[in-house]
Protein backbone atom coordinates (compact mmCIF):
# COMPACT_ATOMS: atom_id res chain seq x y z
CA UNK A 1 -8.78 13.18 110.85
CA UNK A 2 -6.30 12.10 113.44
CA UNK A 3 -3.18 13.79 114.29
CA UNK A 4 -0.41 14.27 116.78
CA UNK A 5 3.48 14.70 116.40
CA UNK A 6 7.36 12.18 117.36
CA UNK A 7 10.53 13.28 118.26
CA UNK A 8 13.36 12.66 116.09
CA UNK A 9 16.65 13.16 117.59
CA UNK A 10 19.67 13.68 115.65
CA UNK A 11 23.24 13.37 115.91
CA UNK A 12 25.53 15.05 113.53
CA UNK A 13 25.26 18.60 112.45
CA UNK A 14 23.78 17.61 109.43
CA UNK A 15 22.19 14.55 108.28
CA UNK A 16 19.42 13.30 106.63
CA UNK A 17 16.65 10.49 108.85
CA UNK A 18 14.85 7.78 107.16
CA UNK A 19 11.13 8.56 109.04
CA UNK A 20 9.28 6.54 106.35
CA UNK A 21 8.53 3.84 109.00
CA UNK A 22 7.85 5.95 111.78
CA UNK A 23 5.27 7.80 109.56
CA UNK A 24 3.77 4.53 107.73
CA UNK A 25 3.45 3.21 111.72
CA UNK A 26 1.16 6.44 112.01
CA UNK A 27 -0.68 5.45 108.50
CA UNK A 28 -1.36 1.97 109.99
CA UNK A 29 -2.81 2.86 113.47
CA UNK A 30 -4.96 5.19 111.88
CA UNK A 31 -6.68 2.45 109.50
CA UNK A 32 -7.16 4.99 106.89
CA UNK A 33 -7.46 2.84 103.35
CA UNK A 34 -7.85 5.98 101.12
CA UNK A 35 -5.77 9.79 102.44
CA UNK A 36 -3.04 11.73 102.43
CA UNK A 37 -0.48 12.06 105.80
CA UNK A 38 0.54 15.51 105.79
CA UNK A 39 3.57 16.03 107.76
CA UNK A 40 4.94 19.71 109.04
CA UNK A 41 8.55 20.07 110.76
CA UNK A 42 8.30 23.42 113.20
CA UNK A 43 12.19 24.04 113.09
CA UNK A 44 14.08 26.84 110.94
CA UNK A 45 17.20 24.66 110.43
CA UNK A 46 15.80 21.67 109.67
CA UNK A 47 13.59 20.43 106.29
CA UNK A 48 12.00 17.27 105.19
CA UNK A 49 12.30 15.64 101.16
CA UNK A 50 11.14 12.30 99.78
CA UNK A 51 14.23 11.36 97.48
CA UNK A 52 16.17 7.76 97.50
CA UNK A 53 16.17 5.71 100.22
CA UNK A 54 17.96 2.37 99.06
CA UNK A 55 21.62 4.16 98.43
CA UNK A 56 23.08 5.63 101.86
CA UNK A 57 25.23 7.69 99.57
CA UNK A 58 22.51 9.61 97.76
CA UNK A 59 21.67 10.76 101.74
CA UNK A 60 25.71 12.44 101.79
CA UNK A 61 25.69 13.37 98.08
CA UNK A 62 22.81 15.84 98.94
CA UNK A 63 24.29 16.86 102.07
CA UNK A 64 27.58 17.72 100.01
CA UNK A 65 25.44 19.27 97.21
CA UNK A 66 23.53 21.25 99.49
CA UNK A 67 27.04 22.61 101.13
CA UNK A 68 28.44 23.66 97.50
CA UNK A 69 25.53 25.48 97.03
CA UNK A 70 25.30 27.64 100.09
CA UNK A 71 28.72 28.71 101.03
CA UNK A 72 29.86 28.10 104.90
CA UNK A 73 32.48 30.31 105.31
CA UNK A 74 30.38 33.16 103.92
CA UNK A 75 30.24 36.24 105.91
CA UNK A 76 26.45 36.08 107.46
CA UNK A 77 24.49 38.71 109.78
CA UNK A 78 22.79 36.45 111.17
CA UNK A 79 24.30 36.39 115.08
CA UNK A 80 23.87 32.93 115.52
CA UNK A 81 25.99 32.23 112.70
CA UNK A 82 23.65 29.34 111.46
CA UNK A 83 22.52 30.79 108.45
CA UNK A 84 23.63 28.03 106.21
CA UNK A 85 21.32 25.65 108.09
CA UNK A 86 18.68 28.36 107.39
CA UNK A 87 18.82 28.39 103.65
CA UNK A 88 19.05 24.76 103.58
CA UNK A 89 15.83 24.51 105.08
CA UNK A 90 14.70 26.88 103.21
CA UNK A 91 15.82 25.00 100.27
CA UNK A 92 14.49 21.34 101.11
CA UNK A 93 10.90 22.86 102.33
CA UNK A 94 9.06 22.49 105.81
CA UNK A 95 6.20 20.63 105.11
CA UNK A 96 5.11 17.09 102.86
CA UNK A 97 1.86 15.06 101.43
CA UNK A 98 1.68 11.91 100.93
CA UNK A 99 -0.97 10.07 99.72
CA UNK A 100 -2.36 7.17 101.34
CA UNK A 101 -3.85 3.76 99.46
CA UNK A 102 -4.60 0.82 100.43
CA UNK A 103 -3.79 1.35 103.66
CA UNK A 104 0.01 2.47 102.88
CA UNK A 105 2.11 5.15 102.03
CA UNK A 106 2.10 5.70 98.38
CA UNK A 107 5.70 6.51 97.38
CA UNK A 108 8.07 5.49 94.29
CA UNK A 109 9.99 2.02 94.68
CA UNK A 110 13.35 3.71 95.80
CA UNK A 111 11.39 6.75 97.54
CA UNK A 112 11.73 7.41 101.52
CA UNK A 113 10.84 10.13 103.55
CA UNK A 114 13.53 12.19 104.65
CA UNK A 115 14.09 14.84 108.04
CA UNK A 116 17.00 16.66 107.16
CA UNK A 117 18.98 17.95 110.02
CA UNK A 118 21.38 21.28 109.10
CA UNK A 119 22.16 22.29 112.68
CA UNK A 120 22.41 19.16 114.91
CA UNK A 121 22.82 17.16 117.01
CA UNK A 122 19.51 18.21 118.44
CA UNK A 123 15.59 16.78 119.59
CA UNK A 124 13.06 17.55 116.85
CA UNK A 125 9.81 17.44 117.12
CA UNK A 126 7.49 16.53 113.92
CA UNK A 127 3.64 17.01 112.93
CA UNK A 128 1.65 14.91 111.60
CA UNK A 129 -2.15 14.98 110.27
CA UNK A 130 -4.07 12.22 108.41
CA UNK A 131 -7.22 12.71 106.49
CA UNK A 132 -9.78 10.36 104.88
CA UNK A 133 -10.34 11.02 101.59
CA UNK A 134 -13.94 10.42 100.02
């Protein structure tokens, strides 16, 4: 098993990253042929999703969805007065598998790996862990 973890640094309050290279870099200097790359973001306000990568929209469509669905103007007690990046992140999840053959990420033809900022611009950090399967 190797791990470690990368920066990401973001730029616009919200937004969603393509990391699928960054993590399939990881995949290939580990030289793992069968696995799965676990990958764990540390941050409240922030998530991680595999969805489609090949339409820039479907990146804004979600971020659009995901601000009909938690209301921004709503009266929060949360002091910091990010609670809508809370529940997004709640909402999209703070960790991912993915499973590893033949040496590569195995993911769906349109499928990339998402970080979803939702209280930016800020530096993330990410974790990741790869592990040989038998």
């Amino acid at each position: 098993m190797i791990a470690g973890k990368f920066s990401i640094t973001t730029r616009s309050s919200m937004e969603l990253i393509d990391i699928t290279a960054m993590v399939g870099d990881k995949v290939q200097t580990a030289g793992l042929k069968q696995g799965v790359c676990t990958l764990f973001n540390p941050h409240t306000t922030a998530g991680l999703t595999i969805n489609e990568g090949a339409d820039p929209a479907v990146r804004q469509d979600i971020i659009t969805g995901l601000q009909k669905i938690v209301p921004m103007a709503h009266p929060f007690k949360h002091l910091e007065g990010n609670s809508p990046a809370h529940i997004m992140a709640s909402l999209m999840g703070s960790s991912l598998a993915v499973f590893i053959e033949d040496g590569r990420l195995v993911l769906g033809t349109w499928q990339k790996i998402f970080f979803c900022e939702f209280d930016g611009p800020r530096t993330r950090s990410l974790h990741w862990r790869i592990a040989a399967c038998n």
